[in-house]
C-alpha atoms as a PDB file:
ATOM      1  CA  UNK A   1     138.641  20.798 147.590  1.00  0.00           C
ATOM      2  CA  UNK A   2     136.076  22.983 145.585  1.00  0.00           C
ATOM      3  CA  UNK A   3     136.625  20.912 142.320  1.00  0.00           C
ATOM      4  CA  UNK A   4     135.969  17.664 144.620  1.00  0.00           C
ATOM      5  CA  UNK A   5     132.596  18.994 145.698  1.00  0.00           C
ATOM      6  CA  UNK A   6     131.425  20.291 142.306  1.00  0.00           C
ATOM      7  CA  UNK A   7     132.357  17.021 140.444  1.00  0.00           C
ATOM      8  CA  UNK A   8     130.348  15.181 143.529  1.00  0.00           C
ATOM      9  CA  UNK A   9     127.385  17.960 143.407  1.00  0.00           C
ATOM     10  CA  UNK A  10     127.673  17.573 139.226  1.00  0.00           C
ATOM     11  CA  UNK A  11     127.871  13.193 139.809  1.00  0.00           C
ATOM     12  CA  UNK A  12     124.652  13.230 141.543  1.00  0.00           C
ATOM     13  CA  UNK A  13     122.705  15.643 139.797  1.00  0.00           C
ATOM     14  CA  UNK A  14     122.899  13.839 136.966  1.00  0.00           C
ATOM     15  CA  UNK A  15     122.767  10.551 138.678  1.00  0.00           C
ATOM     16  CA  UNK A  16     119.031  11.891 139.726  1.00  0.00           C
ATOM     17  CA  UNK A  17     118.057  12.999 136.730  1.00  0.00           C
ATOM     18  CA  UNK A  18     118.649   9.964 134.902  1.00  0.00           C
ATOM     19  CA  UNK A  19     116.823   8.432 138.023  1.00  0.00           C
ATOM     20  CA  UNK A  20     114.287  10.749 137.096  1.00  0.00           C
ATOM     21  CA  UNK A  21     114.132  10.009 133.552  1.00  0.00           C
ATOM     22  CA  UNK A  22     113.711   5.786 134.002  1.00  0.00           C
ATOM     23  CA  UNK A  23     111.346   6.740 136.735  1.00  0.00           C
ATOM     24  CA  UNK A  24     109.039   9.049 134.740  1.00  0.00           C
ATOM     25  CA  UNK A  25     109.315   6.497 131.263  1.00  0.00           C
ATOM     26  CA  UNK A  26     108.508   3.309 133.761  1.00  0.00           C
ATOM     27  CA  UNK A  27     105.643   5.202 135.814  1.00  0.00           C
ATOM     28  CA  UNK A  28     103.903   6.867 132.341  1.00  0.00           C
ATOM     29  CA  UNK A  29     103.590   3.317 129.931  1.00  0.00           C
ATOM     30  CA  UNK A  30     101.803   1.546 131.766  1.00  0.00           C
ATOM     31  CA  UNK A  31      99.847   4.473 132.572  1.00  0.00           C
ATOM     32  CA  UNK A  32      99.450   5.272 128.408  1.00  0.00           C
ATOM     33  CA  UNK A  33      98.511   1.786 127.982  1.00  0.00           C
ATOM     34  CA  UNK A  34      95.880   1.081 130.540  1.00  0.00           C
ATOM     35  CA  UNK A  35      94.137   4.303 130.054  1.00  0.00           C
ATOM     36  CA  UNK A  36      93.951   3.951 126.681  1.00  0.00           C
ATOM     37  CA  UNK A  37      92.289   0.737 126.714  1.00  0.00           C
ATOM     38  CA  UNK A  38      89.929   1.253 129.806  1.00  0.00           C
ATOM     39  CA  UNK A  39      88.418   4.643 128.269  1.00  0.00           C
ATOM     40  CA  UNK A  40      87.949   3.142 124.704  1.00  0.00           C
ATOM     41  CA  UNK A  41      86.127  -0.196 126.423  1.00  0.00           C
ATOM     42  CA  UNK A  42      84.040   2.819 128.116  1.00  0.00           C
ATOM     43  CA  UNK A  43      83.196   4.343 124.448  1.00  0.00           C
ATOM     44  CA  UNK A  44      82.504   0.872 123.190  1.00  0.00           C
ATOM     45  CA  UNK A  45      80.798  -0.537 125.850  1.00  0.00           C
ATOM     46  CA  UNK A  46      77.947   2.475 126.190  1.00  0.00           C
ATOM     47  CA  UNK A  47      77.949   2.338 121.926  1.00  0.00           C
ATOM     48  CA  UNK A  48      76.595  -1.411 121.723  1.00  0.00           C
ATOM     49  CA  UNK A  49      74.793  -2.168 125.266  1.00  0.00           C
ATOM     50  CA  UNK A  50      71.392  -0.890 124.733  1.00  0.00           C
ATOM     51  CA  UNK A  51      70.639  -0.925 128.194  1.00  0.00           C
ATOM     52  CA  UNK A  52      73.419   1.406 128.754  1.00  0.00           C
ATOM     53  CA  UNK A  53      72.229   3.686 126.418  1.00  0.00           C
ATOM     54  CA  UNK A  54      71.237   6.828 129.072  1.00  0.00           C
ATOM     55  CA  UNK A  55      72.008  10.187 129.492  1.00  0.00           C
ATOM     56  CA  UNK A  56      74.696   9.994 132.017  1.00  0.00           C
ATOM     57  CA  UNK A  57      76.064   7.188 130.129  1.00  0.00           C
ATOM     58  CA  UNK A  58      76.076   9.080 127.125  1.00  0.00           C
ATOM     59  CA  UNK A  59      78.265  11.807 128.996  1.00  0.00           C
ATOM     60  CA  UNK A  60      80.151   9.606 130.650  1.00  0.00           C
ATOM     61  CA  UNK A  61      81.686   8.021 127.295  1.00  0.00           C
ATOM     62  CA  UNK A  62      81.512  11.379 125.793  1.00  0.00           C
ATOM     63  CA  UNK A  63      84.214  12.196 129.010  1.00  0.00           C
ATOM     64  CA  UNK A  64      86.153   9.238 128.157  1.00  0.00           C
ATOM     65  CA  UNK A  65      86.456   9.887 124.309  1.00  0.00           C
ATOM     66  CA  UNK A  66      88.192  13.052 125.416  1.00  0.00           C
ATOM     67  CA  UNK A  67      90.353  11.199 127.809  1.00  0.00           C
ATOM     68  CA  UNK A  68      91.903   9.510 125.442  1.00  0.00           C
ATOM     69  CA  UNK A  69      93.723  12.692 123.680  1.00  0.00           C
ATOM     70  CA  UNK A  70      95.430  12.547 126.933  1.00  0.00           C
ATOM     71  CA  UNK A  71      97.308   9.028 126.278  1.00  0.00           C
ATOM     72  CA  UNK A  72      97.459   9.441 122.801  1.00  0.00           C
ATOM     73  CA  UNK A  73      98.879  13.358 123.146  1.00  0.00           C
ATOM     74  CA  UNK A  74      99.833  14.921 127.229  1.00  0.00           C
ATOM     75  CA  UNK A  75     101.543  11.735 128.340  1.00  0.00           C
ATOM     76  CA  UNK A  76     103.901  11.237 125.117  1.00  0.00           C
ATOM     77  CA  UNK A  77     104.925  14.731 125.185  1.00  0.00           C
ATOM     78  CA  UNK A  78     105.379  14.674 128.733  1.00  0.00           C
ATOM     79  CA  UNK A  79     107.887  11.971 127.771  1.00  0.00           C
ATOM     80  CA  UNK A  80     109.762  13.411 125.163  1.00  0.00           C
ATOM     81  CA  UNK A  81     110.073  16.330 127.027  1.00  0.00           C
ATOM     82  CA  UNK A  82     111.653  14.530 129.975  1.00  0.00           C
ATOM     83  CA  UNK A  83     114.091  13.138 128.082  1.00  0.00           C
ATOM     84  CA  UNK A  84     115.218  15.771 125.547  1.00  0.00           C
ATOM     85  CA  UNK A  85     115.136  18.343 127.962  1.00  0.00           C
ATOM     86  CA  UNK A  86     111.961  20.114 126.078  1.00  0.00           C
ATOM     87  CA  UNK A  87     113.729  20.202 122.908  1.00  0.00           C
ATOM     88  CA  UNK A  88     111.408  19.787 119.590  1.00  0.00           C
ATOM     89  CA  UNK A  89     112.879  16.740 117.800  1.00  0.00           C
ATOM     90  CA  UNK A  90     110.477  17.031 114.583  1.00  0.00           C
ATOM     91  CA  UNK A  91     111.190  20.255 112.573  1.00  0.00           C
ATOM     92  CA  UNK A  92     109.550  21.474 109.234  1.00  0.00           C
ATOM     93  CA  UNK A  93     105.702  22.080 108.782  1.00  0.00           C
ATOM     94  CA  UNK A  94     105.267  18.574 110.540  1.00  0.00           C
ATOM     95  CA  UNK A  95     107.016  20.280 113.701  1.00  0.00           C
ATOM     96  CA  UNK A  96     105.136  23.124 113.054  1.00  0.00           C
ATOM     97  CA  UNK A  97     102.154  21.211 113.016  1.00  0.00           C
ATOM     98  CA  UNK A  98     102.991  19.357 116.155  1.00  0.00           C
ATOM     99  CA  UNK A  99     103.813  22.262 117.761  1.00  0.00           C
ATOM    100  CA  UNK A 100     100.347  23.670 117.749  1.00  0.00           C
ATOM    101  CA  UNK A 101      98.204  20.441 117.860  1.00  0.00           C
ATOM    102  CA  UNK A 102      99.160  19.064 121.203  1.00  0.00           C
ATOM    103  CA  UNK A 103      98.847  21.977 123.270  1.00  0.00           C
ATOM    104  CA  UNK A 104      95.182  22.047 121.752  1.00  0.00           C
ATOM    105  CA  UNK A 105      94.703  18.531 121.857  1.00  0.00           C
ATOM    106  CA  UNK A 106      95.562  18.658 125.489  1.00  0.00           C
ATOM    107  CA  UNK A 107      93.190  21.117 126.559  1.00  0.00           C
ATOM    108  CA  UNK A 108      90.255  20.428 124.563  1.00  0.00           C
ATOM    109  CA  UNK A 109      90.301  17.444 126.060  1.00  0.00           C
ATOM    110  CA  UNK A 110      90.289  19.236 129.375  1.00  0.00           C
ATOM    111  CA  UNK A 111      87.665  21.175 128.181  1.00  0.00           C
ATOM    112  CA  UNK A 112      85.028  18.766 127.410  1.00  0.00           C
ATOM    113  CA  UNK A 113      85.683  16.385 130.330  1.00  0.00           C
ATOM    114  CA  UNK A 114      85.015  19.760 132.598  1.00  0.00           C
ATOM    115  CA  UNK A 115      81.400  19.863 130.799  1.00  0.00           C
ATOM    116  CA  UNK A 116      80.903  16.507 130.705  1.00  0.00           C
ATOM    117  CA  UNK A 117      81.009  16.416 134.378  1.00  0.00           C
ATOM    118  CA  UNK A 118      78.773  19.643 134.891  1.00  0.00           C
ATOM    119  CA  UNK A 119      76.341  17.864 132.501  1.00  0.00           C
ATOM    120  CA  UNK A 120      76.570  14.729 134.946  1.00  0.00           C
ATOM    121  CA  UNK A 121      75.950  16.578 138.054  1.00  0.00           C
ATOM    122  CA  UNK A 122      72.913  18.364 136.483  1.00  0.00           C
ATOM    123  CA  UNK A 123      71.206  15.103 135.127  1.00  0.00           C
ATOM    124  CA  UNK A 124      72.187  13.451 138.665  1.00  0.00           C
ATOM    125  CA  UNK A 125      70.948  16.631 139.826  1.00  0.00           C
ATOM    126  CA  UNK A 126      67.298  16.376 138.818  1.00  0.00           C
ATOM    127  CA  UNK A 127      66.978  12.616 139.370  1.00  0.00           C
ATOM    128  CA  UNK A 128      67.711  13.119 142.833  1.00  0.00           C
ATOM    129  CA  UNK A 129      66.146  16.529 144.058  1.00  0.00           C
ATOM    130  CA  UNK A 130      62.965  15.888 141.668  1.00  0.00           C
ATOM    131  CA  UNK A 131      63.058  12.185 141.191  1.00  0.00           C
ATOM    132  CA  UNK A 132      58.795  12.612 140.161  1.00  0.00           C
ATOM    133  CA  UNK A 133      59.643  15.175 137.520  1.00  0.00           C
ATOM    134  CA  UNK A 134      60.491  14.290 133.842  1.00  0.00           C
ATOM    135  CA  UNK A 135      64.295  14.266 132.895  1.00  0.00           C
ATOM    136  CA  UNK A 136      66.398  17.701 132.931  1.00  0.00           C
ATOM    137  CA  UNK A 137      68.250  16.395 129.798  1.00  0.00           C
ATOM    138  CA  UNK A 138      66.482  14.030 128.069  1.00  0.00           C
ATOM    139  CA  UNK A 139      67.912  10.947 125.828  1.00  0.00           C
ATOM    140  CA  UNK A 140      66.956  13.034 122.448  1.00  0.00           C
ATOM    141  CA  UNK A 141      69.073  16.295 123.978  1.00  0.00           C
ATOM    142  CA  UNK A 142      72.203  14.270 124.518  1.00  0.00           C
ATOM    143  CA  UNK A 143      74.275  14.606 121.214  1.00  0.00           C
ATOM    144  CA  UNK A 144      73.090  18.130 120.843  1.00  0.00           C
ATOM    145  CA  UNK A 145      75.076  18.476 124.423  1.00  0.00           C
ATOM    146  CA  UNK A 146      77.712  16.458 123.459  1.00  0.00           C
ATOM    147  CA  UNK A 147      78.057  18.152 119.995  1.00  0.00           C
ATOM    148  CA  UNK A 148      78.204  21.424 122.224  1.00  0.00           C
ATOM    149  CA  UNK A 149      81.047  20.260 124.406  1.00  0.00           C
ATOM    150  CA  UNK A 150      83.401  20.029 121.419  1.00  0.00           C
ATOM    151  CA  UNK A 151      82.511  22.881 119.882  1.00  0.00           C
ATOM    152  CA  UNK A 152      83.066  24.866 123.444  1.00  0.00           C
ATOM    153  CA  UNK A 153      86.214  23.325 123.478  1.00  0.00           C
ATOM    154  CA  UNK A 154      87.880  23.485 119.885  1.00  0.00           C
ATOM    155  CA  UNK A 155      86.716  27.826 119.986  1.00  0.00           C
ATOM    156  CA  UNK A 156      87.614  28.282 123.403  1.00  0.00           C
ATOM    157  CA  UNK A 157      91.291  26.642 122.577  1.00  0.00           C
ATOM    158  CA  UNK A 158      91.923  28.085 118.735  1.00  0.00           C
ATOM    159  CA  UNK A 159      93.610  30.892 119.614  1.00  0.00           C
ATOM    160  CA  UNK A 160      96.359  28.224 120.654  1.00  0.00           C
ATOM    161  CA  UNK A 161      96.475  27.055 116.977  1.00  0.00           C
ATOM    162  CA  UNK A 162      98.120  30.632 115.818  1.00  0.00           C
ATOM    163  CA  UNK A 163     100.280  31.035 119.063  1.00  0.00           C
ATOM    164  CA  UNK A 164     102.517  28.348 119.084  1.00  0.00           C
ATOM    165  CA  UNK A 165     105.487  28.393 117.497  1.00  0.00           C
ATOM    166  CA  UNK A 166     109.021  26.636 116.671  1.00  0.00           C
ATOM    167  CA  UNK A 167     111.429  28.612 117.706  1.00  0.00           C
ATOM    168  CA  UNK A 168     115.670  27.938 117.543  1.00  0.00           C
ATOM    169  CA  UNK A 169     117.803  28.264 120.388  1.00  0.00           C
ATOM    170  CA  UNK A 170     121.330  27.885 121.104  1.00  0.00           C
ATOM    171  CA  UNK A 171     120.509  24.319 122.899  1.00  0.00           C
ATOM    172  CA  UNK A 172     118.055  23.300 120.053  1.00  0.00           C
ATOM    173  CA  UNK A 173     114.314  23.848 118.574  1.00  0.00           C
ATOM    174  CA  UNK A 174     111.342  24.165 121.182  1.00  0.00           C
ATOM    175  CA  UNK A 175     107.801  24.813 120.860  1.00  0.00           C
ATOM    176  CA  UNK A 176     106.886  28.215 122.713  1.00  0.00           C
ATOM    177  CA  UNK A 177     104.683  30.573 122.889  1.00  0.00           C
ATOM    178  CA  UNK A 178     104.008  34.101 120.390  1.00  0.00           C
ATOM    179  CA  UNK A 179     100.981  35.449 121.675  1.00  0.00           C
ATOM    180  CA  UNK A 180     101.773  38.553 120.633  1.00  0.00           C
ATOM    181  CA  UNK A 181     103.568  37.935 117.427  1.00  0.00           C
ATOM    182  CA  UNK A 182      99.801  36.587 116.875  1.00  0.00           C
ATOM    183  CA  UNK A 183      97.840  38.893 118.138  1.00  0.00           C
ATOM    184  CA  UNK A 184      99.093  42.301 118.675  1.00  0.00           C
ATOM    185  CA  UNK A 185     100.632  43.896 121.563  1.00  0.00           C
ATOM    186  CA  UNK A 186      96.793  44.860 123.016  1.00  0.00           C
ATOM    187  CA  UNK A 187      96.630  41.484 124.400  1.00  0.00           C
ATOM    188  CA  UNK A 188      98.394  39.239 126.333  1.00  0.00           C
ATOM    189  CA  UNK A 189      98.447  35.059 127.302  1.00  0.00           C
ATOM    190  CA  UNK A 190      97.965  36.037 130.969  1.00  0.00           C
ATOM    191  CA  UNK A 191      94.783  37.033 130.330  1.00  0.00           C
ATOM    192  CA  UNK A 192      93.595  34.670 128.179  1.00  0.00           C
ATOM    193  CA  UNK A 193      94.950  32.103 130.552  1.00  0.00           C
ATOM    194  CA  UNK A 194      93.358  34.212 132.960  1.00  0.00           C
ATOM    195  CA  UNK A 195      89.813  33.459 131.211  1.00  0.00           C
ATOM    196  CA  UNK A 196      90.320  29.906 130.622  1.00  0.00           C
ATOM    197  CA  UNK A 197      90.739  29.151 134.273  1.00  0.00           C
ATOM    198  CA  UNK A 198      87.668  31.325 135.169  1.00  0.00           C
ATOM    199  CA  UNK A 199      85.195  28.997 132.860  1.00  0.00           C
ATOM    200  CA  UNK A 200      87.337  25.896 132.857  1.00  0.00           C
ATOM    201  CA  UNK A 201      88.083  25.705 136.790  1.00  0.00           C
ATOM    202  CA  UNK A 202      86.771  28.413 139.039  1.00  0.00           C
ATOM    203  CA  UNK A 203      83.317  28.364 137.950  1.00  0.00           C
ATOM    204  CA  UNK A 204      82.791  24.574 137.504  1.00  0.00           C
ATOM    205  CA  UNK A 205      84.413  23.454 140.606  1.00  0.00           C
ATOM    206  CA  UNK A 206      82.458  25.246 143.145  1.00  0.00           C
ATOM    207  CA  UNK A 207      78.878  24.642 140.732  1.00  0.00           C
ATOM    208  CA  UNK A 208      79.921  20.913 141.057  1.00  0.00           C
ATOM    209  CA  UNK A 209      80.374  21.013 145.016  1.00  0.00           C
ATOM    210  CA  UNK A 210      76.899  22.784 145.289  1.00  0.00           C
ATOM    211  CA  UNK A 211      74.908  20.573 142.813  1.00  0.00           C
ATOM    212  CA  UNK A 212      76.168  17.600 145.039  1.00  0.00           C
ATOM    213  CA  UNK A 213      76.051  19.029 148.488  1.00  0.00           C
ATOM    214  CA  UNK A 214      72.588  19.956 147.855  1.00  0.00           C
ATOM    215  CA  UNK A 215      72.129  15.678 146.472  1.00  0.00           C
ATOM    216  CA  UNK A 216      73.541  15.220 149.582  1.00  0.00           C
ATOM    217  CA  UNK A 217      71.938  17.176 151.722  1.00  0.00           C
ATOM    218  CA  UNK A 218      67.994  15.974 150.044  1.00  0.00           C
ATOM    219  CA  UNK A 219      69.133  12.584 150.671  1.00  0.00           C
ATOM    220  CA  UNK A 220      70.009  12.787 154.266  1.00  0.00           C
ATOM    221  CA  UNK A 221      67.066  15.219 155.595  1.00  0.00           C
ATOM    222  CA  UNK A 222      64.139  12.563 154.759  1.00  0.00           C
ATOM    223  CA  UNK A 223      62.496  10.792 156.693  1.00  0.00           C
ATOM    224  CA  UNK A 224      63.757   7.643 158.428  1.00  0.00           C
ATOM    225  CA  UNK A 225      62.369   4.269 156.422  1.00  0.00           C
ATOM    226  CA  UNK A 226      60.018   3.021 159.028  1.00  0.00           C
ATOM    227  CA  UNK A 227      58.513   6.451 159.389  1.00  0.00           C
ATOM    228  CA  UNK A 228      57.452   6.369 155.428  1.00  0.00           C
ATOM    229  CA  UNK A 229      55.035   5.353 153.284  1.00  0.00           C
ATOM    230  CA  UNK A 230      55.926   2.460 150.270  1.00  0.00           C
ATOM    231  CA  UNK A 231      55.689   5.389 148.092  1.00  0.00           C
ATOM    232  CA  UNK A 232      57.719   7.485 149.888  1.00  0.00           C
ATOM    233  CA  UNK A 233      60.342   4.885 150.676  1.00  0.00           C
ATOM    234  CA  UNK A 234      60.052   3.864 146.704  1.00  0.00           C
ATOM    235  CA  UNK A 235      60.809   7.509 145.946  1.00  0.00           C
ATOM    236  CA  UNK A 236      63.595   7.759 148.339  1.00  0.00           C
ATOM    237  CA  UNK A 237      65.351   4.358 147.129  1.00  0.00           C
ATOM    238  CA  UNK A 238      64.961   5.726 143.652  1.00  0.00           C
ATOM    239  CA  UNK A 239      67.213   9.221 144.540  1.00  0.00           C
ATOM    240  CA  UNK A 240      69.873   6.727 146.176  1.00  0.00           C
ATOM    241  CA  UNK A 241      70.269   4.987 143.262  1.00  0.00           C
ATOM    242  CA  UNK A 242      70.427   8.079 141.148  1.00  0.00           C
ATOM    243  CA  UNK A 243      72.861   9.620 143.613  1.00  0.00           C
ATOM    244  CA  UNK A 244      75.206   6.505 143.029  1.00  0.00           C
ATOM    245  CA  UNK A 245      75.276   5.901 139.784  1.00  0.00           C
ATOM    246  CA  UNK A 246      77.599   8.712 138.790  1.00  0.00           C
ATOM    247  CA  UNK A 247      79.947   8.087 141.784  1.00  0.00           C
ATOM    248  CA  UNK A 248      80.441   4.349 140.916  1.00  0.00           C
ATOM    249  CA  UNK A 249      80.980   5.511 137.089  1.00  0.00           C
END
């Protein structure tokens, strides 16, 4: 009776995973594809319309140039991982290589998209709250910022480049981490996780709720329209439009 109910228990545990795996592999290629084509028409689109050719624009395709280390790297290797069970099917210095690219691939891109989007909310920031006053980030600033975001991102994420490692198992190769093979028993990943999440996550999030709480709040203590002045009412359409722009993006 026991033998039944483990060769039932065994039947449909791997009748889910394979469900799993078709699942997974039908739900992610379409995803790959579309996003791959959608962010580089982004990047292209802001390149050759001059009218596009802004600040937030600029950050915006900036964001989606990142993006697209997440089709090209995350989703494959989320993939092969769900069907090989996590093993590492590329050995040799090309494994090796693997091995410590994606992982900081994946989080770079992470990494600049988070800044891209702080840089969004403080250019919608200053349209909005002082719609009169020149530009917080002006058109000349932009690749300086967007040169910055990269290089944030690829110093933040090298110590990834000399953790990773191949390692052999009895079920086969994987890709793990040797943080302190790396660097010495005084530290440890925790904390550098730790640290990422602190200027990656817990900072940014609540700075981006306040920026646009505070948009939100300028915009709906004014004064009703037929209570204003052209001027005022000019000024006032002008902060909606600003207010928008990023949120249709």
């Amino acid at each position: 009776m026991n033998s039944t109910a483990n060769g039932s228990s065994g039947f449909w545990s791997c009748l889910n995973f394979s469900a799993l795996k078709i699942g997974g592999t039908v739900a992610f290629c379409p995803i790959i594809i579309v996003s791959l084509v959608a962010n580089s028409l982004i990047v292209i689109l802001v390149c050759k319309t001059p009218n596009l050719k802004k600040p937030i624009n600029f950050f915006i395709a900036n964001m989606a140039l990142s993006d697209l280390l997440t089709p090209m790297f995350w989703m494959p290797s989320n993939l092969s991982d769900l069907h090989t069970n996590s093993l590492f099917l590329i050995g040799g210095k090309i494994g090796q290589a693997l091995c410590k690219l994606l992982p900081f691939f994946i989080n770079s891109s992470f990494a600049v998209s988070i800044q891209n989007l702080i840089l969004i909310a403080v250019d919608r920031f200053g349209a909005v709250v002082f719609p009169l006053r020149s530009p917080i980030i002006r058109s000349k600033l932009c690749p300086f910022f967007i040169l910055a975001t990269w290089i944030v991102a690829v110093a933040v994420n090298s110590p990834e480049l000399f953790t990773y490692e191949l390692v052999e198992d009895p079920k086969g190769t994987r890709c793990v981490v040797e943080w302190k093979k790396a660097f010495g028993e005084s530290s440890s990943y925790g904390s550098f996780v730790l640290a990422y999440d602190i200027l990656f996550v817990y900072i940014p999030v609540p700075l981006l709720v306040i920026l646009y709480s505070i948009m939100v709040i300028k915009l709906k203590t004014q004064a009703q329209p037929g209570e204003q002045s052209a001027d005022t009412q000019q000024q006032r359409d002008r902060r909606n439009r600003n207010f928008k722009c990023p949120l249709l993006s």
